[in-house]
Protein backbone atom coordinates (compact mmCIF):
# COMPACT_ATOMS: atom_id res chain seq x y z
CA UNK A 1 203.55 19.19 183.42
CA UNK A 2 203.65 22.16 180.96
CA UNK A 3 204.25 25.83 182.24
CA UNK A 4 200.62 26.69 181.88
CA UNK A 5 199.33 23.85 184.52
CA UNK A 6 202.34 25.15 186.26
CA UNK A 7 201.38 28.53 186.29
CA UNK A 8 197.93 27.82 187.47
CA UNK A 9 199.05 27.07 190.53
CA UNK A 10 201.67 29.17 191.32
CA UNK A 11 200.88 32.11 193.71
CA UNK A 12 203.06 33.98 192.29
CA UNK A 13 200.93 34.86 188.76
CA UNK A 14 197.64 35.43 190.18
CA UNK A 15 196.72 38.66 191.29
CA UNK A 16 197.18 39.82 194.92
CA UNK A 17 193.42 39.21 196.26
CA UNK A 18 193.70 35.52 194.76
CA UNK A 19 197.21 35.28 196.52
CA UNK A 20 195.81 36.57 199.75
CA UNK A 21 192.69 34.27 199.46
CA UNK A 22 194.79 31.36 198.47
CA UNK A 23 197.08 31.97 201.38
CA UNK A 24 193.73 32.30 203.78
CA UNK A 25 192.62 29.23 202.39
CA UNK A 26 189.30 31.24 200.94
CA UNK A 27 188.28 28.86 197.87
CA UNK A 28 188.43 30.58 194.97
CA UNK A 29 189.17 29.66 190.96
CA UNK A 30 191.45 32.75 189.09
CA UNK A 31 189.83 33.62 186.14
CA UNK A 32 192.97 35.86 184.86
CA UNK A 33 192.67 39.50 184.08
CA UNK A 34 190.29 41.32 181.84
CA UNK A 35 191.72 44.40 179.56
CA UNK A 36 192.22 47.03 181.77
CA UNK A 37 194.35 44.41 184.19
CA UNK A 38 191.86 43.91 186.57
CA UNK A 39 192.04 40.39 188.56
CA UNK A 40 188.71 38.25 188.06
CA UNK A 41 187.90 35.31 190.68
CA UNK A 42 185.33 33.03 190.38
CA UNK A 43 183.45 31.72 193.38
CA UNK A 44 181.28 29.35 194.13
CA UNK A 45 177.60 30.29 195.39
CA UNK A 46 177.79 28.98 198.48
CA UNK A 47 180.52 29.98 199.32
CA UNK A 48 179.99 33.52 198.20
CA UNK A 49 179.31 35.11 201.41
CA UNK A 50 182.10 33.70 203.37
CA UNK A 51 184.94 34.60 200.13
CA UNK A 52 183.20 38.12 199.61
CA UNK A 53 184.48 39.17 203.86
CA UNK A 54 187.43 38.12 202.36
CA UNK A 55 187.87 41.22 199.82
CA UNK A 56 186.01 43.26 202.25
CA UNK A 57 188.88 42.69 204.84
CA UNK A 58 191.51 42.82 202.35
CA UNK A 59 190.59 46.58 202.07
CA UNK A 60 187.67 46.28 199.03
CA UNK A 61 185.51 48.98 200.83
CA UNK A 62 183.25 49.81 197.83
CA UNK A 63 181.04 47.43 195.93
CA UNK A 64 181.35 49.60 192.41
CA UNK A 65 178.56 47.90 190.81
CA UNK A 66 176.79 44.22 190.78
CA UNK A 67 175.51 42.81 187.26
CA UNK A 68 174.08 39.92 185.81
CA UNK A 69 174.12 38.18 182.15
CA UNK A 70 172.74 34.93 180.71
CA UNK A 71 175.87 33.00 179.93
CA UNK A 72 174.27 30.90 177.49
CA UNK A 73 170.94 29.35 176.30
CA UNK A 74 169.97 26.75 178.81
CA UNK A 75 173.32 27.32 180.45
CA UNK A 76 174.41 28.97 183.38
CA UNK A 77 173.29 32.51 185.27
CA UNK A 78 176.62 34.69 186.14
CA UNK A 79 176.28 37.68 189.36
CA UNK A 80 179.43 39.47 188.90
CA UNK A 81 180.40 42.19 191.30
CA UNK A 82 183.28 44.80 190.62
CA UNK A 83 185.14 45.54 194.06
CA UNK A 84 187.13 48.51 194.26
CA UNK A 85 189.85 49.24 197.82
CA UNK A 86 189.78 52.92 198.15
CA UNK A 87 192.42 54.49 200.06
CA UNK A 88 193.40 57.96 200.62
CA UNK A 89 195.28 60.05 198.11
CA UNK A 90 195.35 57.31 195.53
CA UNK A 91 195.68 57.84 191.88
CA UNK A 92 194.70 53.90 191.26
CA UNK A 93 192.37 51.92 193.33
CA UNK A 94 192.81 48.93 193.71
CA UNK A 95 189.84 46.90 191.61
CA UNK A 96 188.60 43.04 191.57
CA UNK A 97 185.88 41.17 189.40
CA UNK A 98 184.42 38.57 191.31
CA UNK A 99 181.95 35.80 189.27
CA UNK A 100 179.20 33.56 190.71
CA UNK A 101 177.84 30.81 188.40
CA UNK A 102 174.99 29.44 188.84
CA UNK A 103 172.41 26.87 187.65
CA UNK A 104 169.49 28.70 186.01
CA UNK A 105 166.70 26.08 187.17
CA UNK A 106 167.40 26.88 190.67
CA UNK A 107 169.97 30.69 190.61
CA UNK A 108 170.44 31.42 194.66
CA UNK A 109 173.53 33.82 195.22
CA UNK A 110 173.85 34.89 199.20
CA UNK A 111 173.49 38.90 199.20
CA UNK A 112 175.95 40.69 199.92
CA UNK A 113 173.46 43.65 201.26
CA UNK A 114 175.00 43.17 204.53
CA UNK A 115 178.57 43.91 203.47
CA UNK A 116 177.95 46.64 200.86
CA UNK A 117 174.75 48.46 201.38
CA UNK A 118 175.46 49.62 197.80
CA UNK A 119 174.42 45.91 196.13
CA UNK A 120 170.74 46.92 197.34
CA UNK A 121 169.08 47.96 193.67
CA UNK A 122 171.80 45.99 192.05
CA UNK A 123 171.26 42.34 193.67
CA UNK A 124 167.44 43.34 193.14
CA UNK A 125 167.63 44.16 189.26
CA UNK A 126 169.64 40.92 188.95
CA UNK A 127 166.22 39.36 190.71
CA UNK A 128 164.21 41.18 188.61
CA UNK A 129 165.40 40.52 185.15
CA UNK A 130 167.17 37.19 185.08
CA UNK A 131 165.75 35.50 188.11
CA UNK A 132 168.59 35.48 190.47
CA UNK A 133 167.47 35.13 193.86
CA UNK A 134 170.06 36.97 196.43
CA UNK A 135 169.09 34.92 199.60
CA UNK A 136 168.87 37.13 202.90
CA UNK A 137 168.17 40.30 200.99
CA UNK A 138 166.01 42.92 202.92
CA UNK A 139 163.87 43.89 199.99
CA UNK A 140 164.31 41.27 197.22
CA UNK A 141 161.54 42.31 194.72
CA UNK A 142 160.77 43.48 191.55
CA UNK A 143 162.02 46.91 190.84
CA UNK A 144 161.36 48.01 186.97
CA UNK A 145 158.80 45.24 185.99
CA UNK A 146 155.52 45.29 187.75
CA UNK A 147 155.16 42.62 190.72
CA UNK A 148 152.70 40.40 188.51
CA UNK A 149 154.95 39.83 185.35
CA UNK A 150 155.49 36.44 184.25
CA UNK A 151 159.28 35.37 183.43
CA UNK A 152 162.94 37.23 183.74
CA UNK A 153 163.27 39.34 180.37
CA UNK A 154 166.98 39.12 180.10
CA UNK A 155 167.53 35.29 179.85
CA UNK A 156 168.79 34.41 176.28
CA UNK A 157 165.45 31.56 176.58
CA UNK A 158 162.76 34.01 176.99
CA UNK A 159 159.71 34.49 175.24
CA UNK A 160 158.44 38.00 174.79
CA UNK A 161 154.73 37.76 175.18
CA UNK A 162 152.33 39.04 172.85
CA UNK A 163 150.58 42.33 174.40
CA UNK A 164 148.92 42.56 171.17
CA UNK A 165 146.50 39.66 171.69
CA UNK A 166 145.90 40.81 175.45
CA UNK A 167 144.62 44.21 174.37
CA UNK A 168 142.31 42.34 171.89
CA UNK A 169 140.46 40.51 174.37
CA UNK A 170 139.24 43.79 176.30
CA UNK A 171 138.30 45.46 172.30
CA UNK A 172 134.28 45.98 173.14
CA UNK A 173 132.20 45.37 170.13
């Protein structure tokens, strides 16, 4: 066994939320740091809403923000949400990136609208532009393209439609 499979597993070099969610027996994959230092997890979908109470209890009081990206063509859907512990008279808070891959032929994430009101227009953007579906949202619609639009305009596989030929066929004469 080499020191990196080594390492993998030791508590000791993953950040303290993986520690603690290790030691909690929260399931969990360390995804290292990124380059300001802070810890990324990755998670499994359905067990997202059972891991996130885990940050949540840990002290992760504020859901910063919630994104989404295309990973690649024909390949997985990623919901990423930035967790940040904010305590009283403290120069550094505490931060966590937490990823949830998921299959794009069928992307369901749990919300997390119940923990952090503050994933409300987030988890529904993520809905609205790459297709995510954050199951037991209160409101999960479409919020900057109109109800009746066809497809999720941020997935690396989608086709821009032609407005050109739509105005055409309402030209009179």
């Amino acid at each position: 066994m080499n020191t990196i499979d080594r390492d993998e597993f030791n508590i000791e070099t993953r950040g303290r939320l993986s520690a603690w969610s290790t030691k909690h027996k929260f399931f969990h994959r360390p995804l290292g740091y990124d380059y300001r230092g802070i810890e990324i997890l990755q998670v499994k979908s359905e067990e997202w809403l059972s891991v996130a109470v885990a940050p949540y209890a840990y002290g992760s009081n504020y859901s910063r923000s919630q994104c989404a990206y295309d990973a690649t063509p024909g390949g997985f859907l990623v919901s990423v949400y930035h967790l940040t512990q904010m305590r009283d008279q403290s120069d550094q808070p505490e931060e966590v990136c937490t990823k949830i891959f998921v299959p794009r032929n069928n992307p369901r994430i749990p919300s997390v609208y119940w923990v952090w009101k503050s994933s409300d227009l987030q988890e529904r953007e993520s809905y609205d532009m790459l297709g995510i579906t954050h199951q037991g949202h209160p409101h999960l619609k479409r919020i900057l393209m109109p109800e009746s639009w066809i497809g999720w305009p941020l997935r690396k596989d989608y086709v821009v439609p032609n407005f050109y030929e739509l105005q055409d066929a309402y030209q009179i004469g």
